[in-house]
C-alpha atoms as a PDB file:
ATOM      1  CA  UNK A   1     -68.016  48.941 -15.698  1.00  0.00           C
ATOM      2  CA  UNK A   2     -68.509  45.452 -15.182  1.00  0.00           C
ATOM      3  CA  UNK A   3     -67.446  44.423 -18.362  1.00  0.00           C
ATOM      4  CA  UNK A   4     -63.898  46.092 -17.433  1.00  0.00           C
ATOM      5  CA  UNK A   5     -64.425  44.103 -13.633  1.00  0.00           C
ATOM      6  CA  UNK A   6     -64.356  40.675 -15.288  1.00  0.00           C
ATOM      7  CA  UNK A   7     -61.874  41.471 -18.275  1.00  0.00           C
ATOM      8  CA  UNK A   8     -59.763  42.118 -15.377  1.00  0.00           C
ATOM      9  CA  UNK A   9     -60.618  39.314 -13.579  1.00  0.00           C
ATOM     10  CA  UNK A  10     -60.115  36.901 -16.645  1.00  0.00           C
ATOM     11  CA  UNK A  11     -56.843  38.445 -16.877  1.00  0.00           C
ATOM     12  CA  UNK A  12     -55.711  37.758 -13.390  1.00  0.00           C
ATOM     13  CA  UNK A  13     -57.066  34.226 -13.687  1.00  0.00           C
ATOM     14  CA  UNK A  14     -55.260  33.800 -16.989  1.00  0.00           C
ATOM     15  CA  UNK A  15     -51.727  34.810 -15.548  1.00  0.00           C
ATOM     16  CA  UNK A  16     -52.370  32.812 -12.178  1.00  0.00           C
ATOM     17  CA  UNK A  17     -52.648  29.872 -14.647  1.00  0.00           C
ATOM     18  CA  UNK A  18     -49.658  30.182 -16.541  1.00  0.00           C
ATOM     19  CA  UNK A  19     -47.481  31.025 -13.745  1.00  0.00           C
ATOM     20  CA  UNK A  20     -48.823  27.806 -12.227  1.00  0.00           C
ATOM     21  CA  UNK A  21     -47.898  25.619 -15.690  1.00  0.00           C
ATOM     22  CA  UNK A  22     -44.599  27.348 -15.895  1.00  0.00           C
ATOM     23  CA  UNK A  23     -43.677  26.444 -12.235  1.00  0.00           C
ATOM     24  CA  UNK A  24     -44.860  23.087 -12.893  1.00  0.00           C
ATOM     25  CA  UNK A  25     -43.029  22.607 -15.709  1.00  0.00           C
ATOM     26  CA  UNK A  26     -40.083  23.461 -14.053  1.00  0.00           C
ATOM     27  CA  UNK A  27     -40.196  21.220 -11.099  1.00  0.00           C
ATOM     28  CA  UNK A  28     -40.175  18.356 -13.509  1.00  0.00           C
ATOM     29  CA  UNK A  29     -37.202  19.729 -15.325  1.00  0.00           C
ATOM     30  CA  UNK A  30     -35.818  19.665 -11.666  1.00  0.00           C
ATOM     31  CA  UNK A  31     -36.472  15.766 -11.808  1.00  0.00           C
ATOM     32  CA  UNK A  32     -33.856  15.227 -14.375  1.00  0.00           C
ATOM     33  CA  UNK A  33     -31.026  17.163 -13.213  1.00  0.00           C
ATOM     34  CA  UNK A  34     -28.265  14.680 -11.844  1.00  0.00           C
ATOM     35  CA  UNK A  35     -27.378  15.130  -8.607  1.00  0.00           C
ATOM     36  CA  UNK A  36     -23.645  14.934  -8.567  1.00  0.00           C
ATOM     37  CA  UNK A  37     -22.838  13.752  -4.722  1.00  0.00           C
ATOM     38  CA  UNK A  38     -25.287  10.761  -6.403  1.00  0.00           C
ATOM     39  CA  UNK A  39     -23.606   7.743  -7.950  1.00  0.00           C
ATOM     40  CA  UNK A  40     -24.936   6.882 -10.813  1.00  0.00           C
ATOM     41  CA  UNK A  41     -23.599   3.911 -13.456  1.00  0.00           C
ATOM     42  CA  UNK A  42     -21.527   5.224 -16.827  1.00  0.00           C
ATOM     43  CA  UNK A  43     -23.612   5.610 -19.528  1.00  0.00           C
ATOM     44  CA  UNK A  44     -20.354   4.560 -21.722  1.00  0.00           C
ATOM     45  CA  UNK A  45     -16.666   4.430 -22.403  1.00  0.00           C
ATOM     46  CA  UNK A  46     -15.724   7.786 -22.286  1.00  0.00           C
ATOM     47  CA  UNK A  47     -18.362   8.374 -19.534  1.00  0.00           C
ATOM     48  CA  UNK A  48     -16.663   6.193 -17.160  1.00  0.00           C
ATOM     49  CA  UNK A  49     -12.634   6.955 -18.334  1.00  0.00           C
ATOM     50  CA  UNK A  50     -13.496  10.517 -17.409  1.00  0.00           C
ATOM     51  CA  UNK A  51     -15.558  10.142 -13.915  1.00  0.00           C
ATOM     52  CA  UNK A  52     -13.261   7.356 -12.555  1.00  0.00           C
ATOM     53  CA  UNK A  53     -10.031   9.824 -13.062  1.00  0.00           C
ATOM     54  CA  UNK A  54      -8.348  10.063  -9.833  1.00  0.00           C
ATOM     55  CA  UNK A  55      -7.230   8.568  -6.714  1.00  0.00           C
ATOM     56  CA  UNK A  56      -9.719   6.355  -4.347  1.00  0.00           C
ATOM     57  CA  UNK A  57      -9.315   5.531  -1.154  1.00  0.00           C
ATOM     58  CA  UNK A  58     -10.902   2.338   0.101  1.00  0.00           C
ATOM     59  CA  UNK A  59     -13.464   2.839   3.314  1.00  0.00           C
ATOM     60  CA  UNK A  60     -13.047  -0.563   4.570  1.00  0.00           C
ATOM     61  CA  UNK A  61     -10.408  -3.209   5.916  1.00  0.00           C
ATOM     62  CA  UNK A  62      -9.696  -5.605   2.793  1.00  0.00           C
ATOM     63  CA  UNK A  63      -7.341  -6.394   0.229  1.00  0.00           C
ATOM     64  CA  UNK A  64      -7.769  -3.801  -1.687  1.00  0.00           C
ATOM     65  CA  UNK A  65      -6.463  -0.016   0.016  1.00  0.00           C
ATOM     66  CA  UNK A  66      -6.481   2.103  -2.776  1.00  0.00           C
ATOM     67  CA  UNK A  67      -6.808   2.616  -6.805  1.00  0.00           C
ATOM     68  CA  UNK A  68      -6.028   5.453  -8.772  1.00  0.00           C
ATOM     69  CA  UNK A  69      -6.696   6.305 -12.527  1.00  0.00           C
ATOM     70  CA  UNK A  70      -4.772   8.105 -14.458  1.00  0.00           C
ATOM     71  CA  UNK A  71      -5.054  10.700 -17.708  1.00  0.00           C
ATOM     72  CA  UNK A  72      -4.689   7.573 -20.492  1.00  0.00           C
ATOM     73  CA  UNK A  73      -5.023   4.168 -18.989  1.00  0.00           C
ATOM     74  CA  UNK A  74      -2.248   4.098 -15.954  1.00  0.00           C
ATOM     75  CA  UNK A  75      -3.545   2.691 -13.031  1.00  0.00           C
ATOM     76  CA  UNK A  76      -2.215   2.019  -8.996  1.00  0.00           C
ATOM     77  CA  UNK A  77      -3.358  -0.956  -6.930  1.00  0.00           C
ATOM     78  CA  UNK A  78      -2.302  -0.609  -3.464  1.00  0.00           C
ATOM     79  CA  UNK A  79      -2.820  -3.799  -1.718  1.00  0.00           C
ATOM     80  CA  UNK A  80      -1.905  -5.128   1.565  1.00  0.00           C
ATOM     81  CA  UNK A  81       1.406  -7.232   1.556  1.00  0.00           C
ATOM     82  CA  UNK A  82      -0.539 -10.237   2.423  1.00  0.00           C
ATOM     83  CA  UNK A  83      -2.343 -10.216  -0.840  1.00  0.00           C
ATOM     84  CA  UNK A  84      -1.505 -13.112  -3.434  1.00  0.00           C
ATOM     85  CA  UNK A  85      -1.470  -9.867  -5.922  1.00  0.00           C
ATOM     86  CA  UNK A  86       1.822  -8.533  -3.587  1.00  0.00           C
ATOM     87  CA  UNK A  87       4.186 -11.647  -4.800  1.00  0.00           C
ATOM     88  CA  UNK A  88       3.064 -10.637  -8.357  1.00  0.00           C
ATOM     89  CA  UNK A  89       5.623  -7.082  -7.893  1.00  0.00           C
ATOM     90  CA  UNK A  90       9.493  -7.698  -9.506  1.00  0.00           C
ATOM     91  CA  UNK A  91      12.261  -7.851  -7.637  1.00  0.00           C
ATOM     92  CA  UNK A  92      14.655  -4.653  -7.363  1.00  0.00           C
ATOM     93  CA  UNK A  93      15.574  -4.658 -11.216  1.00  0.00           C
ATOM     94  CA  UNK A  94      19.360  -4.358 -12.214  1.00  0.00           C
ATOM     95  CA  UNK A  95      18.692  -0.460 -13.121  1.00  0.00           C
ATOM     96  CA  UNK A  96      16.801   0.668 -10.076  1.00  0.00           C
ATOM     97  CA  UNK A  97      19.559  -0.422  -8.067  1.00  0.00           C
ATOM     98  CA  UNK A  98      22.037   1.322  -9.959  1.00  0.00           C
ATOM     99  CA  UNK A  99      19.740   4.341  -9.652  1.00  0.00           C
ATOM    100  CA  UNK A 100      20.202   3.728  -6.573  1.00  0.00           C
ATOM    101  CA  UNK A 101      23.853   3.573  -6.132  1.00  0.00           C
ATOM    102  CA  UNK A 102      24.435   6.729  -8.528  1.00  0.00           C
ATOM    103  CA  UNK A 103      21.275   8.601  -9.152  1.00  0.00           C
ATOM    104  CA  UNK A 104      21.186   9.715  -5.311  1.00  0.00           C
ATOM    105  CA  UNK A 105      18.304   7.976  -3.889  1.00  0.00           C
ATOM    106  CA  UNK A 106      17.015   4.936  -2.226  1.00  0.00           C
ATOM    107  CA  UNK A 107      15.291   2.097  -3.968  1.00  0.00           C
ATOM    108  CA  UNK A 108      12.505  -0.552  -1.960  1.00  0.00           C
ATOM    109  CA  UNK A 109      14.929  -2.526  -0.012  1.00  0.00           C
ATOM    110  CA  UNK A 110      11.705  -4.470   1.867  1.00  0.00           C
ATOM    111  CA  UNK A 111      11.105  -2.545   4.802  1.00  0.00           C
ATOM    112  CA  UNK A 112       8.246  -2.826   7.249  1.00  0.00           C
ATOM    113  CA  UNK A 113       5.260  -1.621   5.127  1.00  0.00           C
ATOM    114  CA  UNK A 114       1.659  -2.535   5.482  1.00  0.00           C
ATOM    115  CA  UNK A 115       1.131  -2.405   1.856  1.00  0.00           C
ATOM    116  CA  UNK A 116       2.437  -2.945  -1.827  1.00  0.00           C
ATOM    117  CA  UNK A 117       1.312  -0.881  -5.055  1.00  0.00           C
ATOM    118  CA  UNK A 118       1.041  -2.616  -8.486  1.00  0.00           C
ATOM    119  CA  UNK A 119       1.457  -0.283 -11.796  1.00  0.00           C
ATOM    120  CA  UNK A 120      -0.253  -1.132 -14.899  1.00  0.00           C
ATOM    121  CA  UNK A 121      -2.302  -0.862 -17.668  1.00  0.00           C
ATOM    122  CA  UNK A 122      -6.427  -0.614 -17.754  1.00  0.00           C
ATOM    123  CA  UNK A 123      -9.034  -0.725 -20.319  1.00  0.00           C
ATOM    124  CA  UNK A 124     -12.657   0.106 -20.087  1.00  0.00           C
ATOM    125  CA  UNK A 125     -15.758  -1.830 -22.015  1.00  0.00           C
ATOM    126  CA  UNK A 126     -17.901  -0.363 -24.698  1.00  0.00           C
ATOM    127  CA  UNK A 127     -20.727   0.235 -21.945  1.00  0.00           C
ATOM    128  CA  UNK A 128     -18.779   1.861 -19.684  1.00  0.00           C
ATOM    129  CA  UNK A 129     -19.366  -0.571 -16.938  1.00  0.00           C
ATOM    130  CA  UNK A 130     -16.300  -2.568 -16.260  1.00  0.00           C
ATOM    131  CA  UNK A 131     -12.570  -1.939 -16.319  1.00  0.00           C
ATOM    132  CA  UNK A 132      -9.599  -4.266 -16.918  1.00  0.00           C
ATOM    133  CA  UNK A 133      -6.630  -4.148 -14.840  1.00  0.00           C
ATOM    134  CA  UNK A 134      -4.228  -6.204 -16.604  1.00  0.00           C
ATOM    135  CA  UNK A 135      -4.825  -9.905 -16.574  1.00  0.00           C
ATOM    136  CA  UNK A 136      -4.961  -9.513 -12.621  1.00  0.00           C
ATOM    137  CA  UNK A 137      -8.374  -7.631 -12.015  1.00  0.00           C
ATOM    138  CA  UNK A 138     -11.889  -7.027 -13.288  1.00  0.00           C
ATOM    139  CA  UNK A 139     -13.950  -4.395 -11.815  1.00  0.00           C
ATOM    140  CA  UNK A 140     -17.560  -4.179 -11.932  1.00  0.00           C
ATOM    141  CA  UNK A 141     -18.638  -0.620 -11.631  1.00  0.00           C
ATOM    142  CA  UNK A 142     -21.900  -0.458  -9.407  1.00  0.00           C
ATOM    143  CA  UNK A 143     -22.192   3.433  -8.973  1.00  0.00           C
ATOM    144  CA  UNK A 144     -20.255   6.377  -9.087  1.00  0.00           C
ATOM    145  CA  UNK A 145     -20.185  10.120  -7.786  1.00  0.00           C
ATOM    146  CA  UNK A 146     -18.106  13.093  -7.484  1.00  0.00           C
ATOM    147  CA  UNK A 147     -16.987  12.060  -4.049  1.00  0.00           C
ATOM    148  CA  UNK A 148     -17.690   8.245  -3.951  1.00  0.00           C
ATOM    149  CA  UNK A 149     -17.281   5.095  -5.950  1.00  0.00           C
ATOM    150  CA  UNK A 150     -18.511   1.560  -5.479  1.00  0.00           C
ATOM    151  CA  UNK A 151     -17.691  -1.324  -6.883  1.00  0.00           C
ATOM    152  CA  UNK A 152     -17.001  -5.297  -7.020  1.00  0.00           C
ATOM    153  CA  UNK A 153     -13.498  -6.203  -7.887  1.00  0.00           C
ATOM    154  CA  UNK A 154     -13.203  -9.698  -9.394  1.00  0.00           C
ATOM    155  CA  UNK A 155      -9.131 -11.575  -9.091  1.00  0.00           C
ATOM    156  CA  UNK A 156      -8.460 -13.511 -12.085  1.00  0.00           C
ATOM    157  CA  UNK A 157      -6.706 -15.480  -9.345  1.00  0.00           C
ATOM    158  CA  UNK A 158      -9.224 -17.928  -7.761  1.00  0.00           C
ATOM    159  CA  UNK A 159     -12.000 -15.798  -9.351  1.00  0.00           C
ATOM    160  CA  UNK A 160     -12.651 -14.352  -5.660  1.00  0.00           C
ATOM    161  CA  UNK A 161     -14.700 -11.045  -5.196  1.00  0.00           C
ATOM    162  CA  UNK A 162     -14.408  -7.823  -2.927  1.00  0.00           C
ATOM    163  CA  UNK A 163     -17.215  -5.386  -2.678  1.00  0.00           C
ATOM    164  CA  UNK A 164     -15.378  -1.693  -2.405  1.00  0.00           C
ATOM    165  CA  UNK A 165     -16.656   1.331  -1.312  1.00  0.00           C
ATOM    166  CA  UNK A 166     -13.876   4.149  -1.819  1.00  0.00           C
ATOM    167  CA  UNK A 167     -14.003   7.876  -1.449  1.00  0.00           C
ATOM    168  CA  UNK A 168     -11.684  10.446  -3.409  1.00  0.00           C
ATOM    169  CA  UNK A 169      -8.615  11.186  -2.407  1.00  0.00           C
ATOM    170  CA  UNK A 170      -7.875  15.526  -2.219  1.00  0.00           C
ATOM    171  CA  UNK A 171      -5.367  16.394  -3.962  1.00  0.00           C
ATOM    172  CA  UNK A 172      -2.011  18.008  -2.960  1.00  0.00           C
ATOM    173  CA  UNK A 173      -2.161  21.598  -1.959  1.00  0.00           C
ATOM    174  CA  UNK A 174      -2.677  23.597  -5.721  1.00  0.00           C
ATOM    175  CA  UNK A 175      -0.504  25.998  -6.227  1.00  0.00           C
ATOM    176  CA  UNK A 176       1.404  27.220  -9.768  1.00  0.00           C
ATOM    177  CA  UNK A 177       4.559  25.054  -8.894  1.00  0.00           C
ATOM    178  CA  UNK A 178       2.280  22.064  -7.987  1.00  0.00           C
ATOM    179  CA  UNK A 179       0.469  21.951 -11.490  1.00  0.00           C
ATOM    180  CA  UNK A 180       4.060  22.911 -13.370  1.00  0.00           C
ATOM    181  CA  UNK A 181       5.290  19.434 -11.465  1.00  0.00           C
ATOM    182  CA  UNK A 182       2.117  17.399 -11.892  1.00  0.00           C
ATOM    183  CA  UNK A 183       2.343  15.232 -15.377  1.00  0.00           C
ATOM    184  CA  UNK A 184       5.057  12.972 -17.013  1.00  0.00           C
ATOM    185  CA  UNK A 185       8.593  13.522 -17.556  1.00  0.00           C
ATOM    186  CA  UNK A 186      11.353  11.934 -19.506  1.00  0.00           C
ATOM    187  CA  UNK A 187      15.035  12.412 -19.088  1.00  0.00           C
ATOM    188  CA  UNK A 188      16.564  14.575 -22.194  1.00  0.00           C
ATOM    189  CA  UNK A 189      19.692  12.350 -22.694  1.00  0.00           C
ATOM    190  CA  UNK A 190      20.878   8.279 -21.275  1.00  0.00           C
ATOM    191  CA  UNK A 191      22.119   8.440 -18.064  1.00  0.00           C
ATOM    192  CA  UNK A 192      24.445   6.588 -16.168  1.00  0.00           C
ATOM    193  CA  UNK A 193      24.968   4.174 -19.483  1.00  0.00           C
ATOM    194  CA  UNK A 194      27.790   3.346 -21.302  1.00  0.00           C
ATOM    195  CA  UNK A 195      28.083   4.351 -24.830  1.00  0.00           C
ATOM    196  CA  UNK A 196      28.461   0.014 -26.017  1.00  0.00           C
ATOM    197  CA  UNK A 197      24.986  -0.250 -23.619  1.00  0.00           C
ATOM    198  CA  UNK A 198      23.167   3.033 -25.454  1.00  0.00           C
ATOM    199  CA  UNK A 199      24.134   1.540 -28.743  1.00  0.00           C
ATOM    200  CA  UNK A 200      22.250  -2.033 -27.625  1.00  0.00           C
ATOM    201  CA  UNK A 201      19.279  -0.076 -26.229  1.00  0.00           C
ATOM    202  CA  UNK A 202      18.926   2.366 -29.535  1.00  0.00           C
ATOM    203  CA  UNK A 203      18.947  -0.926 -31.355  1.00  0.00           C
ATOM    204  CA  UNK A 204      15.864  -2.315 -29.606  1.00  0.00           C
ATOM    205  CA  UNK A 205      13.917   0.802 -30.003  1.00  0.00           C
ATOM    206  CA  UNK A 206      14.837   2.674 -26.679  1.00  0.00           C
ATOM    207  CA  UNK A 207      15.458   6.328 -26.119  1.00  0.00           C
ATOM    208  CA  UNK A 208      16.272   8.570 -23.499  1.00  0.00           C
ATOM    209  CA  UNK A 209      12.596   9.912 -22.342  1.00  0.00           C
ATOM    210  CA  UNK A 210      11.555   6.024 -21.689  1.00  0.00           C
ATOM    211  CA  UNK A 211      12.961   6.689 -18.307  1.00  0.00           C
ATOM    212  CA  UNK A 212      11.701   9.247 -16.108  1.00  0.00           C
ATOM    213  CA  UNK A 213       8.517  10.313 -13.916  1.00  0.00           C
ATOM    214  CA  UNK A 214       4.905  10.455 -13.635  1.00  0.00           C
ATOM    215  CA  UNK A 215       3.658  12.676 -10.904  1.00  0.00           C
ATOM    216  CA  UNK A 216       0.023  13.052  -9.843  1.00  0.00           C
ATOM    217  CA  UNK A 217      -2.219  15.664  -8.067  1.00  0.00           C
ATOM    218  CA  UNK A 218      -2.753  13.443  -5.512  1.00  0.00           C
ATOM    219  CA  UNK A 219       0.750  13.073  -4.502  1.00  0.00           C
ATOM    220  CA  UNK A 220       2.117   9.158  -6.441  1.00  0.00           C
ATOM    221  CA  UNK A 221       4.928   9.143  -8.335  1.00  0.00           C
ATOM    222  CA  UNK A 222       5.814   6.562 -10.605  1.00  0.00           C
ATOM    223  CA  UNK A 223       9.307   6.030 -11.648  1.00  0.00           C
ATOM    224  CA  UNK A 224       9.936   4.431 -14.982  1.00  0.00           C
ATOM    225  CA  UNK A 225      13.101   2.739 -16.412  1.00  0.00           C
ATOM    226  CA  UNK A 226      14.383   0.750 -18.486  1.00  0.00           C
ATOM    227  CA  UNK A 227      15.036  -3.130 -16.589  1.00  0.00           C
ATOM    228  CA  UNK A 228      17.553  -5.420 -18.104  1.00  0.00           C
ATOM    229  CA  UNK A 229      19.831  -8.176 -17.005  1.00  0.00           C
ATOM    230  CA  UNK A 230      23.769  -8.558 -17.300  1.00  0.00           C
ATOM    231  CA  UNK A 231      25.806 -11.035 -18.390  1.00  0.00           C
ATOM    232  CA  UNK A 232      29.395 -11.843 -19.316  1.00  0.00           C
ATOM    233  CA  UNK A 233      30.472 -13.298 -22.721  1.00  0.00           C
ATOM    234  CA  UNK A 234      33.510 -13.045 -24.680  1.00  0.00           C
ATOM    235  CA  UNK A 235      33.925 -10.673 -27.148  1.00  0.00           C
ATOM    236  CA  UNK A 236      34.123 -12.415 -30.619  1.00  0.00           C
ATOM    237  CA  UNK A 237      36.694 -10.110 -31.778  1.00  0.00           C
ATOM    238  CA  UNK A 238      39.398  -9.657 -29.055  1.00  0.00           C
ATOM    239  CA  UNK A 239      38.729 -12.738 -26.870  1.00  0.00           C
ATOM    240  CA  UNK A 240      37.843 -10.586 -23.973  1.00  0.00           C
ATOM    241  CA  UNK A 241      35.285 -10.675 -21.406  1.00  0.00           C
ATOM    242  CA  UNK A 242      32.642  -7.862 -21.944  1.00  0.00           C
ATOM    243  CA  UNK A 243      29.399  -7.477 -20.091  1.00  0.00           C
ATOM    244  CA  UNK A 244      26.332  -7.672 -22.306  1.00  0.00           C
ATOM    245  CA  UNK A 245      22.697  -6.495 -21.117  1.00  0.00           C
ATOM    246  CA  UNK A 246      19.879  -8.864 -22.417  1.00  0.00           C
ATOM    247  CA  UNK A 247      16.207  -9.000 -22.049  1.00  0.00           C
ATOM    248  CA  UNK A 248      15.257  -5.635 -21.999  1.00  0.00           C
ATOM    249  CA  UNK A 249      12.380  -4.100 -20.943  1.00  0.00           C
ATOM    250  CA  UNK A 250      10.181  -1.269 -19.407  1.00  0.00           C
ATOM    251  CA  UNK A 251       9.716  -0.888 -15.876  1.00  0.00           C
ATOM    252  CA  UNK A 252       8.191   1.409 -12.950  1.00  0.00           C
ATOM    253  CA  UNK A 253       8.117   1.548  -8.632  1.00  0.00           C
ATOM    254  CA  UNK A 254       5.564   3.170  -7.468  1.00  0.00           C
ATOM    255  CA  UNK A 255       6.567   6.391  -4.804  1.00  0.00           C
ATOM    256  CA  UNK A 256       4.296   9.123  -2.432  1.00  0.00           C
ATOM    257  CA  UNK A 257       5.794  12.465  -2.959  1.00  0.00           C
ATOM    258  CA  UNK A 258       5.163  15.619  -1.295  1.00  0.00           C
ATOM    259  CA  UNK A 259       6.592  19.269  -0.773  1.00  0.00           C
ATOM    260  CA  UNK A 260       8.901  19.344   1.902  1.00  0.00           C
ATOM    261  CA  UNK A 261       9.166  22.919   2.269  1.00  0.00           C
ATOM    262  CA  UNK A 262       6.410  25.854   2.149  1.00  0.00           C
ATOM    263  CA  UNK A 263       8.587  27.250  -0.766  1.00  0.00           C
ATOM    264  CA  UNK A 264       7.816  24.432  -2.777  1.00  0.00           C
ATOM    265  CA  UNK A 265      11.535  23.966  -3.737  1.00  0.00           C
ATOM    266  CA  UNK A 266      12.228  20.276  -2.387  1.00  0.00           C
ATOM    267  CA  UNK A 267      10.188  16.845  -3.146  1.00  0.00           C
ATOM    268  CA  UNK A 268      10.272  14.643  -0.767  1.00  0.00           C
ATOM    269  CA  UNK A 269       9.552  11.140  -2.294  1.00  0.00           C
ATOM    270  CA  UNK A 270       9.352   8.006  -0.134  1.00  0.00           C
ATOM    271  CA  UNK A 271       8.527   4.134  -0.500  1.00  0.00           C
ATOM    272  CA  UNK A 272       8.350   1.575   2.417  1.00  0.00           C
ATOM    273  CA  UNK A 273       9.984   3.826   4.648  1.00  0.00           C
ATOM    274  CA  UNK A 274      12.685   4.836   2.414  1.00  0.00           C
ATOM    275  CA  UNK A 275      12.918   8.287   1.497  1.00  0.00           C
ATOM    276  CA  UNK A 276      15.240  10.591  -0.848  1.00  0.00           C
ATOM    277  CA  UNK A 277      14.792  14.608  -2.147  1.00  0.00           C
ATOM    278  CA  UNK A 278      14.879  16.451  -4.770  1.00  0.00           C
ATOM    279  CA  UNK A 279      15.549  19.709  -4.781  1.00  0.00           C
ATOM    280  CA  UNK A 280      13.755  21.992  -8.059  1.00  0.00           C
ATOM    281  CA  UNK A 281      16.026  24.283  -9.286  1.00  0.00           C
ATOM    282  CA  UNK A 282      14.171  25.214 -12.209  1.00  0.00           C
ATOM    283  CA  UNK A 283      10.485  24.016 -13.303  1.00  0.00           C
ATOM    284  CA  UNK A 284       8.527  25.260 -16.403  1.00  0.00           C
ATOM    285  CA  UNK A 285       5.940  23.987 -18.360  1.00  0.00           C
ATOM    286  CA  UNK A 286       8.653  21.983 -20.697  1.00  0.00           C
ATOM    287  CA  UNK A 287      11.309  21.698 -18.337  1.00  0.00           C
ATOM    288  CA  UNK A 288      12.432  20.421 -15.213  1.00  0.00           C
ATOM    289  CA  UNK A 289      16.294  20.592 -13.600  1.00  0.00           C
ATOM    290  CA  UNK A 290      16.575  19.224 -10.194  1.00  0.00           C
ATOM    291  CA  UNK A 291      19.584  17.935  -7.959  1.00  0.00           C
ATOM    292  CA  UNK A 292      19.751  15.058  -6.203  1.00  0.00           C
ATOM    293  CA  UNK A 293      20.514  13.893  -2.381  1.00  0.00           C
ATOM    294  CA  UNK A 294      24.167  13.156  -4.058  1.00  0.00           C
ATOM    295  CA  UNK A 295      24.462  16.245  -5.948  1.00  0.00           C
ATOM    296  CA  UNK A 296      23.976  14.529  -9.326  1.00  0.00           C
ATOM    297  CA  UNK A 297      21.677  16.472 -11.309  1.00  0.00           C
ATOM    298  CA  UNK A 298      18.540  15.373 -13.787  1.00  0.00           C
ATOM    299  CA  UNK A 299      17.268  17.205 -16.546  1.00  0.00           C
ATOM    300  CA  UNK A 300      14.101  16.446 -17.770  1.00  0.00           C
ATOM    301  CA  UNK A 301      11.347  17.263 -20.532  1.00  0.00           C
ATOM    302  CA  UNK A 302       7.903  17.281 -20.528  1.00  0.00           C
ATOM    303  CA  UNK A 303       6.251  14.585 -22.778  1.00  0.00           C
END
C-alpha cells in the first residue's frame, strides 16, 4: 500500500517537473519572437527592399514630407517647395504640355502648393542599412516596423542631415477594381506623334509602352513620357523647313489619384491644384480603356 502511495507520488512529482521545464522552455522561445509594431534594423538587402515597401508619411515639420518605395527601386520624395531639392524638378517638358493640350488633362502650371515630389531611382547596400536616392539623398536606416520607420536622411547637397520619424501611409480603400488599377501601364500604340517623329523615336530605342502610368495602393500616380526638344532645320532634300525633335529622353510628374465615385468608374488625378478625370470604361488584369476629360480615349496594357 505504501509502495503504490509513493509510486504515485513520484509520478505526480515527475509530471509537475516536466510541465514546469516545458513552460519554461517556452517562455524563452517567447524571447525571440519579433515583435512586429517593434522597429528593428534590416538584417540585409532583401530584408530592407521588402519592409521599407510603401508610402511614409513624415511626423514632423521639416524638409522632408513624405517617401514612398515602390515594387523594384521607384521612389517619391515629397519635399516642401522651399527645399534646395525643389529647384532640382524639370520644367513642363515639350510632351507633357502637349499632353496637355490634346490628351485631355492639365499639366503643373505652378500653382500655390506647399510641396514638390521628386521621382527616381534607389538602391539599397549589401547590409541592408542604407538606401540611395539618386545622387541627391542617402538614408541611414535606424529602425523599422510594420507601422513606423526612422531614419537620418543625409543631402549630397551641403552634406546636411534630417532625423525622420514617418508612419505608414493606409492605403486606398481595397476593393477588386482598386487592385485591377494598382500597377504600371504602358500605352499599346504612339500617340499624338507623327509618323517622321515615331520613325526618330524607334530609331533611338523607344516604343509605345515607355509612356504611360504607375499607380500605387496608396493613391500616387506617376506619369511617364517620353521628353524631347524641337527644333527647325531644313530638310536636306527639298530645302524645306521641317521640325526635328532632339535630345530625347524619359520622363515622369508625379500625381495623387483617387476614386471619384463609389462605383469606382472615374479617377480623379490632381497635382498643385490642378485636376483632370478619367473615366474606366473597361479594366482587366491586362487591359485598361479609359476616356478622357476631352473625350480622347487611351488604351493601355499591363507591363
Amino acid at each position: 500500500m505504501k509502495f503504490t502511495f509513493f509510486t504515485r507520488l513520484l509520478f505526480i512529482i515527475t509530471t509537475f517537473s516536466l510541465i514546469s521545464i516545458s513552460c519554461s522552455k517556452d517562455g524563452d522561445d517567447d524571447g525571440d519572437i519579433t515583435d512586429p509594431t517593434e522597429e528593428q534594423l534590416p538584417t540585409n538587402k532583401q530584408d530592407a527592399e521588402t519592409k521599407i515597401q510603401g508610402k511614409w508619411d513624415v511626423n514632423a515639420s521639416g524638409e522632408i514630407r513624405s517617401v514612398e518605395f515602390l515594387d523594384g527601386d521607384t521612389y517619391v520624395l515629397e519635399v516642401t517647395s522651399s527645399s534646395s531639392l525643389a529647384s532640382r524638378k524639370a520644367m513642363l517638358s515639350a510632351r507633357a504640355t502637349l499632353f496637355s493640350v490634346t490628351g485631355g488633362f492639365k499639366s503643373e502650371t505652378g500653382g500655390n502648393s506647399s510641396t514638390q515630389k521628386i521621382y527616381g531611382k534607389f538602391s539599397v547596400s549589401t547590409d541592408g542599412k542604407t538606401i540611395t536616392l539618386d545622387d541627391i539623398a542617402r538614408i541611414t536606416i535606424s529602425g523599422i516596423s510594420e507601422k513606423s520607420f526612422s531614419f537620418t536622411i543625409t543631402f549630397t547637397e551641403n552634406n546636411r542631415e534630417q532625423s525622420v520619424s514617418a508612419t505608414i501611409v493606409a492605403p486606398v480603400a481595397t476593393s477588386q477594381k482598386t487592385q485591377l488599377l494598382v500597377g504600371n501601364w504602358g500605352f499599346s500604340s504612339w500617340m499624338y506623334y507623327e509618323p517622321a517623329d515615331v520613325r526618330v523615336l524607334e530609331s533611338k530605342g523607344f516604343k509605345p509602352q515607355d509612356e504611360g502610368f504607375t499607380f500605387t495602393a496608396t493613391g500616387t500616380m506617376i506619369m511617364r513620357y517620353i521628353n524631347f526638344e524641337q527644333s527647325s532645320s531644313d530638310d536636306p532634300e527639298t530645302g524645306l523647313p521641317s521640325e526635328v525633335i532632339t535630345n530625347i529622353s524619359l520622363d515622369a510628374d508625379v500625381y495623387s489619384w483617387e476614386w471619384k465615385d463609389s462605383q469606382q468608374t472615374v479617377v480623379k488625378v490632381s497635382r498643385n491644384g490642378e485636376t483632370f478625370e478619367i473615366t474606366i470604361e473597361n479594366l482587366t488584369q491586362s487591359r485598361l480603356t479609359a476616356r478622357l476629360d476631352n473625350d480622347n480615349n487611351w488604351v493601355l496594357e499591363s507591363l
